[in-house]
Protein backbone atom coordinates (compact mmCIF):
# COMPACT_ATOMS: atom_id res chain seq x y z
CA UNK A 1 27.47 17.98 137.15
CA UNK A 2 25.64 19.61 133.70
CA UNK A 3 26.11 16.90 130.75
CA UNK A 4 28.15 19.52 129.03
CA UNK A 5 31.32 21.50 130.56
CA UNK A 6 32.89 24.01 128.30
CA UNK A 7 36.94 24.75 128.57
CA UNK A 8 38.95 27.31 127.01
CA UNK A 9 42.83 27.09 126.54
CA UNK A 10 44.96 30.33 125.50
CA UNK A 11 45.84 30.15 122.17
CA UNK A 12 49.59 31.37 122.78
CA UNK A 13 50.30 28.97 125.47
CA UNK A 14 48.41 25.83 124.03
CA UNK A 15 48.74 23.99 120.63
CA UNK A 16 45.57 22.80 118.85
CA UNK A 17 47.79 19.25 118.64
CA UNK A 18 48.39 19.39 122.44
CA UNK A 19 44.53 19.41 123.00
CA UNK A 20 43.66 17.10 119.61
CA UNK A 21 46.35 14.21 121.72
CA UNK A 22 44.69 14.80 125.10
CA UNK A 23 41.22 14.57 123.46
CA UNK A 24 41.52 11.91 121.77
CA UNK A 25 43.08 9.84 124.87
CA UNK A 26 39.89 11.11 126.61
CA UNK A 27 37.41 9.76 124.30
CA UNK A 28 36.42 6.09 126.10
CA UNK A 29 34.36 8.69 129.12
CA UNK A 30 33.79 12.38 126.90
CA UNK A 31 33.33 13.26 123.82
CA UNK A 32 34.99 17.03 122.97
CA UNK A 33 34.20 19.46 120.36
CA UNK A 34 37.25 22.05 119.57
CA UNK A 35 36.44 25.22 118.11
CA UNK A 36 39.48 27.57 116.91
CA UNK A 37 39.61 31.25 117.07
CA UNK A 38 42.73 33.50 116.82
CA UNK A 39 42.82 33.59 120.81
CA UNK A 40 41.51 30.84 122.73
CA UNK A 41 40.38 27.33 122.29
CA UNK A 42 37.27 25.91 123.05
CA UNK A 43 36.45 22.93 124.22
CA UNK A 44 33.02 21.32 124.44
CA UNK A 45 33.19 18.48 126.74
CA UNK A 46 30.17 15.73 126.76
CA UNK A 47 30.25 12.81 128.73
CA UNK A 48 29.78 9.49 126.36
CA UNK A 49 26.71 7.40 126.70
CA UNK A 50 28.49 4.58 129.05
CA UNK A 51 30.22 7.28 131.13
CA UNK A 52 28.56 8.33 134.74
CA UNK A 53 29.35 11.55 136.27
CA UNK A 54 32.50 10.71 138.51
CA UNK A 55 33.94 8.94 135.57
CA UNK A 56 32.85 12.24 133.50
CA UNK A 57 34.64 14.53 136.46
CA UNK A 58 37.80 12.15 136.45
CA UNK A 59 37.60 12.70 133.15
CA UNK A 60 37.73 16.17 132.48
CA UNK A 61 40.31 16.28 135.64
CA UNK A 62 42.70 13.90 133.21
CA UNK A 63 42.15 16.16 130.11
CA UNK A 64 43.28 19.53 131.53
CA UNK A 65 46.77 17.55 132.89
CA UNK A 66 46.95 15.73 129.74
CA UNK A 67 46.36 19.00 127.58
CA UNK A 68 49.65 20.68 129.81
CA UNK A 69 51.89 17.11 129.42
CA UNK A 70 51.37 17.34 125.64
CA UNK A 71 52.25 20.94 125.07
CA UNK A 72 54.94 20.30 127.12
CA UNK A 73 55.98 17.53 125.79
CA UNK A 74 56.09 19.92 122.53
CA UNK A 75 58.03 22.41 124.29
CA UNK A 76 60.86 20.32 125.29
CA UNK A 77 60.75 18.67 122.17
CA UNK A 78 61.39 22.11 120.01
CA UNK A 79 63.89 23.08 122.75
CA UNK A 80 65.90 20.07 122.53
CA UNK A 81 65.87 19.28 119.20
CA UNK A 82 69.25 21.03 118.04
CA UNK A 83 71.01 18.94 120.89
CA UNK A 84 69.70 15.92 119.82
CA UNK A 85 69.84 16.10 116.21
CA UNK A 86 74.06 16.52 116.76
CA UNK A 87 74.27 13.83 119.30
CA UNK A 88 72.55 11.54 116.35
CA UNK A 89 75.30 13.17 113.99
CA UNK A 90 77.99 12.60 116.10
CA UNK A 91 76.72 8.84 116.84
CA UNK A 92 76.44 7.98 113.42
CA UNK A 93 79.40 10.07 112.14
CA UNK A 94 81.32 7.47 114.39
CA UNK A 95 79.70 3.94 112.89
CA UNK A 96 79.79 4.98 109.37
CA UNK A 97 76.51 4.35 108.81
CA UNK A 98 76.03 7.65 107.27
CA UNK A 99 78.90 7.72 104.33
CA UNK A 100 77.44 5.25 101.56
């Protein structure tokens, strides 16, 4: 494998957060660069100086699944939010530990 591996992610179906998290849980084998345009992010991939190349492989394996678990992560997150935000309404309506 080259030292460097470049990835690009689709702007519309990826959040720059999604790959920031998945990055930065990356970062004891690679080191990635992102680079933002208004359709795709890129992703320059380096393996660190104490990583070999399986560990480097496993490692960009790991970063592609955790880049889809964090956006959706996001996506059920947004999509859920109304429901959860009245469940905590209706749990607290019911303590009182809302009316002060």
């Amino acid at each position: 494998m080259s030292n460097r591996v470049i990835l690009e992610f689709d702007c519309v179906v990826y959040s720059s957060t999604a790959i920031q998290k998945a990055a930065y849980r990356a970062m004891n084998f690679m080191l990635v660069h992102i680079d933002l345009n208004e359709e795709k992010i890129i992703c320059i991939c380096e393996p660190t100086s104490d990583a070999d190349n399986d560990q480097f492989e496993k490692a960009i394996q790991e970063f592609k699944k955790d880049v889809l678990d964090y956006s959706l992560r996001e996506k059920i997150r947004d999509e859920t939010t109304p429901i959860r935000n009245l469940i905590l309404g209706i749990a607290f309506s019911k303590t009182g530990a809302g009316s002060e």
